[in-house]
PDB file of N, CA and C in Angstrom:
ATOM      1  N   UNK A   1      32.587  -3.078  -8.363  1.00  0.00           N
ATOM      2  CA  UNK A   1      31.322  -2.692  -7.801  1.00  0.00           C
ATOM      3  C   UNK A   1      30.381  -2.369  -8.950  1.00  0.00           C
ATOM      4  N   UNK A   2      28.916  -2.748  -8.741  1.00  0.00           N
ATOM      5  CA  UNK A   2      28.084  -2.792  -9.794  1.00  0.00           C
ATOM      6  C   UNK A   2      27.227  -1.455  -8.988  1.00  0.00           C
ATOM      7  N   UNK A   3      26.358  -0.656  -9.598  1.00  0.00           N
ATOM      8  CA  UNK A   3      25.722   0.034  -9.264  1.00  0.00           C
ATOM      9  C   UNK A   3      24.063   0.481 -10.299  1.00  0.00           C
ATOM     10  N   UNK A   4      23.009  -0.155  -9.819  1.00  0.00           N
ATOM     11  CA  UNK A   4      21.908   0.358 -10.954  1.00  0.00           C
ATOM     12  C   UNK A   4      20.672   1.256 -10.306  1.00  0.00           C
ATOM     13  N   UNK A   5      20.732   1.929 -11.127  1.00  0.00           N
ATOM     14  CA  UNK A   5      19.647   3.040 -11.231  1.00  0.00           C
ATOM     15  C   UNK A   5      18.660   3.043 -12.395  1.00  0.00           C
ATOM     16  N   UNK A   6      17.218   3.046 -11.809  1.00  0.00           N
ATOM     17  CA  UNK A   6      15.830   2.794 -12.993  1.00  0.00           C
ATOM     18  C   UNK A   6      15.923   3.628 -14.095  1.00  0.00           C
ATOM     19  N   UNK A   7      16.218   5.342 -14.091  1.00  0.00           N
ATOM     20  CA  UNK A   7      16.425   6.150 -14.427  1.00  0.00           C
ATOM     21  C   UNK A   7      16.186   7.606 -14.345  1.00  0.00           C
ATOM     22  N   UNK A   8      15.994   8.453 -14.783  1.00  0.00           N
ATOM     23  CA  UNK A   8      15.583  10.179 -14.882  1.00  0.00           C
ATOM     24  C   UNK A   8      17.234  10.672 -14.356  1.00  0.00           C
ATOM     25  N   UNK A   9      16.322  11.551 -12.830  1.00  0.00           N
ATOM     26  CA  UNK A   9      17.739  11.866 -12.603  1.00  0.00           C
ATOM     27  C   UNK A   9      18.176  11.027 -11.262  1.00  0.00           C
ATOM     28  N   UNK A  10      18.295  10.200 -11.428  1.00  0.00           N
ATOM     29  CA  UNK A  10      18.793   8.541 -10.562  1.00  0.00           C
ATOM     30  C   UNK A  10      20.433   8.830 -11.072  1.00  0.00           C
ATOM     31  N   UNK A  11      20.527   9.100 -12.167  1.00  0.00           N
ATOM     32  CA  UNK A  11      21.766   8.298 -13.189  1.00  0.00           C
ATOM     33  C   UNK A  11      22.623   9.616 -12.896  1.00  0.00           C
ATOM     34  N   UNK A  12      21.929  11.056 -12.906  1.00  0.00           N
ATOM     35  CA  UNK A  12      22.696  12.570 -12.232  1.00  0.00           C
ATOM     36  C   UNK A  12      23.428  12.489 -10.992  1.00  0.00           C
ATOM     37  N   UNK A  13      22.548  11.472 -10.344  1.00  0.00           N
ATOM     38  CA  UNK A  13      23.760  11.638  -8.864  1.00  0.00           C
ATOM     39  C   UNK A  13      24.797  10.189  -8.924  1.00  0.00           C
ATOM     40  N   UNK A  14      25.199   9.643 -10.010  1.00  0.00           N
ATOM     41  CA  UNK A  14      26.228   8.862 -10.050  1.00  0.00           C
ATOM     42  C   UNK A  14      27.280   9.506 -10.591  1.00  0.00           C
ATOM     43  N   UNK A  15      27.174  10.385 -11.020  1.00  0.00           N
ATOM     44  CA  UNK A  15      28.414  11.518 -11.763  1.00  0.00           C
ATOM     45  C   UNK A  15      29.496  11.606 -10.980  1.00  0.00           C
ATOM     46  N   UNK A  16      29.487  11.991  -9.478  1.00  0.00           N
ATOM     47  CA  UNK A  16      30.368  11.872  -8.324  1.00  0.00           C
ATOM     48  C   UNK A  16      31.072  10.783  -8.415  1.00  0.00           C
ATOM     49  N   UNK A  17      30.442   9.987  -8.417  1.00  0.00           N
ATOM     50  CA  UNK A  17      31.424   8.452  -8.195  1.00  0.00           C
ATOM     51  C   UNK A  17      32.286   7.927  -9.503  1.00  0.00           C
ATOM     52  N   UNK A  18      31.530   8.247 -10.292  1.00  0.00           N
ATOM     53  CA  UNK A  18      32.306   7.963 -11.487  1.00  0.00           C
ATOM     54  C   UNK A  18      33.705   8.629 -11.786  1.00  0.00           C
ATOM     55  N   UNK A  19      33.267  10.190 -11.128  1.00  0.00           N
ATOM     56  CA  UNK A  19      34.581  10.733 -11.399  1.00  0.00           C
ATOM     57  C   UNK A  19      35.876  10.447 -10.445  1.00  0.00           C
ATOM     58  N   UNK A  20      35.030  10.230  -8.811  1.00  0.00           N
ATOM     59  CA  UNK A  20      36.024   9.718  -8.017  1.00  0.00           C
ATOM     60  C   UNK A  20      36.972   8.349  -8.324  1.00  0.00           C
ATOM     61  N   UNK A  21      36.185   7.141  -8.819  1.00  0.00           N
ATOM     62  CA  UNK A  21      36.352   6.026  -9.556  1.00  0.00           C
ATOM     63  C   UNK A  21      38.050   6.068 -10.411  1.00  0.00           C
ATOM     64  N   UNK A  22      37.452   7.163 -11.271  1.00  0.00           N
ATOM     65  CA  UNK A  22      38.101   7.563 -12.208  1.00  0.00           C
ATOM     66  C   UNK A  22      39.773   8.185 -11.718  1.00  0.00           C
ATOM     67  N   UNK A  23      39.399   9.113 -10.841  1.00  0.00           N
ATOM     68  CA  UNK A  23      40.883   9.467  -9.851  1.00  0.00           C
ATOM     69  C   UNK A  23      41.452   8.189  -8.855  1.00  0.00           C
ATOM     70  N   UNK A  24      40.975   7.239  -8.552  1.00  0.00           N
ATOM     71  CA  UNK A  24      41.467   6.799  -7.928  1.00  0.00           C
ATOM     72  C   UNK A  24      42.069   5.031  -8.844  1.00  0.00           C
ATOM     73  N   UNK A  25      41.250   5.217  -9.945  1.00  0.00           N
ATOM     74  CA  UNK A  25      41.532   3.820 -10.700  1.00  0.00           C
ATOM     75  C   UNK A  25      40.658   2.681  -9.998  1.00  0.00           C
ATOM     76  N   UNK A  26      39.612   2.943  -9.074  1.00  0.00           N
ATOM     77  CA  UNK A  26      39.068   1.947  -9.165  1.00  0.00           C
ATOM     78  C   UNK A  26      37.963   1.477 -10.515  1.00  0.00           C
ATOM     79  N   UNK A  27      37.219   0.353 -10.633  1.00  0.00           N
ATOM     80  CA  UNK A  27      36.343   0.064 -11.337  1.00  0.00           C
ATOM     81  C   UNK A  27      35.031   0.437 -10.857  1.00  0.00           C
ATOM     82  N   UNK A  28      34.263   0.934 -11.726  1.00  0.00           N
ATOM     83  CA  UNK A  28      32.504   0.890 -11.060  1.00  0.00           C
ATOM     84  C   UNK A  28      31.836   0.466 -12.414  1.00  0.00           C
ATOM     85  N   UNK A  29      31.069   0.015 -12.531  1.00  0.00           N
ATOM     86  CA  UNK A  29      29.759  -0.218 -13.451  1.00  0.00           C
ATOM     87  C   UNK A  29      28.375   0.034 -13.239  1.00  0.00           C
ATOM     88  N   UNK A  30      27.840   1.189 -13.802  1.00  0.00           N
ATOM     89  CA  UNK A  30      26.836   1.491 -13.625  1.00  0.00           C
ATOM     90  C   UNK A  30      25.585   0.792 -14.908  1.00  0.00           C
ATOM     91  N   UNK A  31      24.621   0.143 -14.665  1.00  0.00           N
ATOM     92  CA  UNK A  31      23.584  -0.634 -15.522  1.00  0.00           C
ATOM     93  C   UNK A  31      22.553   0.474 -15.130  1.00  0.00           C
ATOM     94  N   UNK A  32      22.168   1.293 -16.263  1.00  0.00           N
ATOM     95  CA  UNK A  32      20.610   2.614 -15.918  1.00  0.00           C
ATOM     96  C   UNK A  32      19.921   1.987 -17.094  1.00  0.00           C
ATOM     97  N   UNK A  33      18.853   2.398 -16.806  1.00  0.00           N
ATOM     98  CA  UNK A  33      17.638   2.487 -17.507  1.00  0.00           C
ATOM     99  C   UNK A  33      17.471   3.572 -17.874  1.00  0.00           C
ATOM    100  N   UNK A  34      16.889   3.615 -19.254  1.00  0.00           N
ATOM    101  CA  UNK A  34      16.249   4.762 -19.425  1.00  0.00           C
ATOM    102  C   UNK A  34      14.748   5.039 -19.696  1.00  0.00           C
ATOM    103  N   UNK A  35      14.059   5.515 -19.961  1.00  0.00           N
ATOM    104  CA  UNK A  35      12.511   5.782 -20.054  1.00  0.00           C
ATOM    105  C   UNK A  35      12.213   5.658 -21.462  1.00  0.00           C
ATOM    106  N   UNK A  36      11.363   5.314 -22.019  1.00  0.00           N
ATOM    107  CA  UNK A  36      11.174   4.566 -23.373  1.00  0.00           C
ATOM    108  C   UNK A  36      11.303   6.033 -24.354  1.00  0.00           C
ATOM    109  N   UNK A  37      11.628   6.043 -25.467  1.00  0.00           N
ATOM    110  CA  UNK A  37      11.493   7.131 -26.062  1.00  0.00           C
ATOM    111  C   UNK A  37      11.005   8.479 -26.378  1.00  0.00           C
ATOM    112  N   UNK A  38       9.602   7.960 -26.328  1.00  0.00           N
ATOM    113  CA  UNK A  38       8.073   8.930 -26.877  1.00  0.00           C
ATOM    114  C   UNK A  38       8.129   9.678 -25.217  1.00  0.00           C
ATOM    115  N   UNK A  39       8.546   9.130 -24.210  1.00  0.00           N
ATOM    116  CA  UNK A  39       8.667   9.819 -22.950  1.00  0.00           C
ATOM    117  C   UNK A  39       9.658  10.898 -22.660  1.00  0.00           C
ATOM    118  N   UNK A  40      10.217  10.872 -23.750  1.00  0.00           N
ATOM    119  CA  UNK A  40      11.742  11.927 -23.513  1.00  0.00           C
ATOM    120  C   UNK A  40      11.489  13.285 -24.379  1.00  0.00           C
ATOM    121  N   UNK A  41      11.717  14.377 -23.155  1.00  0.00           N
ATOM    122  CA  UNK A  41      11.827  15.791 -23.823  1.00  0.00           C
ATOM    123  C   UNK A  41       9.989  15.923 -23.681  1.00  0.00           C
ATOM    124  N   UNK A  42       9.061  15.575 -23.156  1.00  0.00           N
ATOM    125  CA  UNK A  42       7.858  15.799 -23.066  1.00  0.00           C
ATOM    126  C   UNK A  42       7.774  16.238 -21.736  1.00  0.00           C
ATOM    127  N   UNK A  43       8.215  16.218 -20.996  1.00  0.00           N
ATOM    128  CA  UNK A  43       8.094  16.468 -19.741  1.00  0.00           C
ATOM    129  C   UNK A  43       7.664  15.414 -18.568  1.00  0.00           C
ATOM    130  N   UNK A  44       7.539  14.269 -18.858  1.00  0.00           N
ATOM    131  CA  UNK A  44       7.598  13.599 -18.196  1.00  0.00           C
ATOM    132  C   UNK A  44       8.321  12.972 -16.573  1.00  0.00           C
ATOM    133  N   UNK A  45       7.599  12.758 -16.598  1.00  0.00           N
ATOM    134  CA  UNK A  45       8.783  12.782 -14.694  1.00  0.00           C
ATOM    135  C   UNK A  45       9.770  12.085 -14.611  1.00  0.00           C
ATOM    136  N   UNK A  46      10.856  12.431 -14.159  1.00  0.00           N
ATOM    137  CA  UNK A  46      12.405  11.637 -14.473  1.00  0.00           C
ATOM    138  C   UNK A  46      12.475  10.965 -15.362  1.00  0.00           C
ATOM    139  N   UNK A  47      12.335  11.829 -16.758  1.00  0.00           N
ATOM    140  CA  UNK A  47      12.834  10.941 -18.435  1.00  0.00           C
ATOM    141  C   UNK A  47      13.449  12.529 -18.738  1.00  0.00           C
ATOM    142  N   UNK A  48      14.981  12.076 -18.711  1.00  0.00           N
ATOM    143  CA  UNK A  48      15.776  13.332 -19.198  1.00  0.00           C
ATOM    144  C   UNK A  48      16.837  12.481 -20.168  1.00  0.00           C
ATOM    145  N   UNK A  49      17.389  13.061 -21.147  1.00  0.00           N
ATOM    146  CA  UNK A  49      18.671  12.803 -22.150  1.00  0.00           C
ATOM    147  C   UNK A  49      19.613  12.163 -21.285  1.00  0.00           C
ATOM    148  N   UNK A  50      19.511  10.789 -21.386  1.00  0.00           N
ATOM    149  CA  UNK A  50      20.804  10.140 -20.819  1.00  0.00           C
ATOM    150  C   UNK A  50      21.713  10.165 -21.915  1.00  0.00           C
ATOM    151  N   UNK A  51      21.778  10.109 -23.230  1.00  0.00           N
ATOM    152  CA  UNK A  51      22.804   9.794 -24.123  1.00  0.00           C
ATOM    153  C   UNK A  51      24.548  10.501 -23.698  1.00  0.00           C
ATOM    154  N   UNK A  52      25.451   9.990 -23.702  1.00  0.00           N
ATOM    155  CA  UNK A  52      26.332  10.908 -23.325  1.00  0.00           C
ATOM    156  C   UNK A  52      26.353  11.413 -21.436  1.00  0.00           C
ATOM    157  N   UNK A  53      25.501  10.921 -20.702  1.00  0.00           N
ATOM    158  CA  UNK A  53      25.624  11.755 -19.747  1.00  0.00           C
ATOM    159  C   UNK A  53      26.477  11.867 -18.902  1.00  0.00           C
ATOM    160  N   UNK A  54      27.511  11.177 -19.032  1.00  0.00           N
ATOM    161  CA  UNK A  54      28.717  10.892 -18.705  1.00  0.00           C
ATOM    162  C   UNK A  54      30.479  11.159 -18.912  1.00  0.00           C
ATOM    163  N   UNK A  55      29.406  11.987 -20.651  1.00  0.00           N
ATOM    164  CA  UNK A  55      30.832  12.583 -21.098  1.00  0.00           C
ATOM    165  C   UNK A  55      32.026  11.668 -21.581  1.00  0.00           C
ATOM    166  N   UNK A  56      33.416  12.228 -21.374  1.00  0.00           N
ATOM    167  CA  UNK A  56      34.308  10.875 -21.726  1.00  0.00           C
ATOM    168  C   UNK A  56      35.157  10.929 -20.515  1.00  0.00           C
ATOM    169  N   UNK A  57      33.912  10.687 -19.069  1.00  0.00           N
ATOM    170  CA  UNK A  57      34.520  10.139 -17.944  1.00  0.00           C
ATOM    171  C   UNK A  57      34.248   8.913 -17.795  1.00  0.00           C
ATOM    172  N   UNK A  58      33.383   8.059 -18.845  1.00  0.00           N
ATOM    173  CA  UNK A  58      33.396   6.951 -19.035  1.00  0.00           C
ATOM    174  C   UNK A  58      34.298   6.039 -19.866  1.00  0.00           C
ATOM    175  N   UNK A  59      34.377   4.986 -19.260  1.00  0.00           N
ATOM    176  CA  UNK A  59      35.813   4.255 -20.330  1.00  0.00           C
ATOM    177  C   UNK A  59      35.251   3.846 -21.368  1.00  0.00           C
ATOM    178  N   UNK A  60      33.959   3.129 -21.637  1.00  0.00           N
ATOM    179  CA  UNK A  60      32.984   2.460 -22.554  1.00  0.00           C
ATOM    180  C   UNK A  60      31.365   2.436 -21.945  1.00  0.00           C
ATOM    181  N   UNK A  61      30.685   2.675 -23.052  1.00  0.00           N
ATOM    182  CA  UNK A  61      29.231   2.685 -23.114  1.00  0.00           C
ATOM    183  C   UNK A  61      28.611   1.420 -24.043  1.00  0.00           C
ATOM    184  N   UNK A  62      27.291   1.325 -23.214  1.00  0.00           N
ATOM    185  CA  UNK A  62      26.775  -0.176 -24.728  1.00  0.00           C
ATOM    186  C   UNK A  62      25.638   0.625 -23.937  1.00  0.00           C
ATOM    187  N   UNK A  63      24.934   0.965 -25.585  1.00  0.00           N
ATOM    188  CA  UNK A  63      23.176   1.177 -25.455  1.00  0.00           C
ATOM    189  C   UNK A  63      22.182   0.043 -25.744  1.00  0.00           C
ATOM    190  N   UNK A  64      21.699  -0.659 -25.272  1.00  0.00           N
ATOM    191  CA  UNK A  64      20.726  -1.850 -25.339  1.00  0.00           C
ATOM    192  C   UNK A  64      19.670  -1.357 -26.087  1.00  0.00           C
ATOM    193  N   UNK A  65      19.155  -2.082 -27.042  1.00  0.00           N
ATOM    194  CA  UNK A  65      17.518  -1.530 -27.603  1.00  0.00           C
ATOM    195  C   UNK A  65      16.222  -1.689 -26.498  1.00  0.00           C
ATOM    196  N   UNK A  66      15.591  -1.401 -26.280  1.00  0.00           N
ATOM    197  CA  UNK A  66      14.444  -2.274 -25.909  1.00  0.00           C
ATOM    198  C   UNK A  66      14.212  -3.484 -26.100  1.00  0.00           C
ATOM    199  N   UNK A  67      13.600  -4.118 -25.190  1.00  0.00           N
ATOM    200  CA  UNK A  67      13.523  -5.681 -25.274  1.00  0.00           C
ATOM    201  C   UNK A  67      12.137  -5.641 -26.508  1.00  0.00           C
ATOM    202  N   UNK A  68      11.452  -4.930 -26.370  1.00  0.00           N
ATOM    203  CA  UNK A  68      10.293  -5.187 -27.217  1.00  0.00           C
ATOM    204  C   UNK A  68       9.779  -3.447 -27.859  1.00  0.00           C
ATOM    205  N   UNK A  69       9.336  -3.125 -28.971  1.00  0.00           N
ATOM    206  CA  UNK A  69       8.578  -2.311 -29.226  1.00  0.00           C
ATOM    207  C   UNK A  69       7.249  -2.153 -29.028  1.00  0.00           C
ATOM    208  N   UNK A  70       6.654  -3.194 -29.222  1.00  0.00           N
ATOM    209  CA  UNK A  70       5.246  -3.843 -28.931  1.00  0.00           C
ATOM    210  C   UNK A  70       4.609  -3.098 -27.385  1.00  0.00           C
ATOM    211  N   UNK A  71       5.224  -2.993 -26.548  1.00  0.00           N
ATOM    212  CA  UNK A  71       4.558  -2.355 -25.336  1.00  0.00           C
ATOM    213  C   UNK A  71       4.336  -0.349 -25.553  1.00  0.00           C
ATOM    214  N   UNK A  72       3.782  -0.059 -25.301  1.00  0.00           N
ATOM    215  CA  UNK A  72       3.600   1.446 -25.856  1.00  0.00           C
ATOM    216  C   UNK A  72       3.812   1.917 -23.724  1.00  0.00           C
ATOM    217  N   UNK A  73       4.366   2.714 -23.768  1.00  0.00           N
ATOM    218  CA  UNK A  73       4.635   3.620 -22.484  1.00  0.00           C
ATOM    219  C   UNK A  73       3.526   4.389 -21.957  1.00  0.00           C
ATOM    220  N   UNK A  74       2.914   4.418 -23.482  1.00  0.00           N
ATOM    221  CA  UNK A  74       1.649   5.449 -22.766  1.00  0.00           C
ATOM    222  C   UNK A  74       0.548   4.506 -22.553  1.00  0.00           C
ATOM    223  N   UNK A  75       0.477   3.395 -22.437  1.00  0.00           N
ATOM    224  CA  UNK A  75      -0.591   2.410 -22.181  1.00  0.00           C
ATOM    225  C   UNK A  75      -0.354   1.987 -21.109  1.00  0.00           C
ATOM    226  N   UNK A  76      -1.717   2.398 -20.604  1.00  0.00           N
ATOM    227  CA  UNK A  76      -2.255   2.249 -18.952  1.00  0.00           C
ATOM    228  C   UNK A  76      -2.773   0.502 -18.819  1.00  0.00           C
ATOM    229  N   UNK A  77      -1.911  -0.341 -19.110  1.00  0.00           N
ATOM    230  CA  UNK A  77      -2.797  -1.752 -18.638  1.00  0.00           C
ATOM    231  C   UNK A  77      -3.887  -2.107 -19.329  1.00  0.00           C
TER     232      UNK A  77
END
């Protein structure tokens, strides 16, 4: 089972399943997003510290870069 969430706290209420997952030996894969950098720890609306948020109830993690730097987060269009 695949499971994705955009991000903030989307990725907080998968914690449950992961751990159930985890007791029972099934597989889950969760694909999150996170909120671009300069958005994190400012207060921004659902951009919280995903790094780790999972602890080592995860079997493996891969952090993706951004597809591009070139787009700025704080640019309105």
């Amino acid at each position: 089972m695949a499971v994705i969430v955009t991000s903030g706290t989307a990725v907080a209420n998968l914690y449950p399943a992961l751990i159930e997952t985890g007791l029972t030996g099934e597989n889950i894969i969760f694909l999150i997003a996170d909120r671009p950098a300069e958005l994190i720890d400012c207060g921004a609306n659902q951009a919280i510290r995903q790094t780790a948020i999972f602890a080592d109830h995860s079997a493996q993690t891969l952090a993706l870069p951004s597809q591009t730097q070139a787009i700025n987060a704080m640019h309105n269009g």
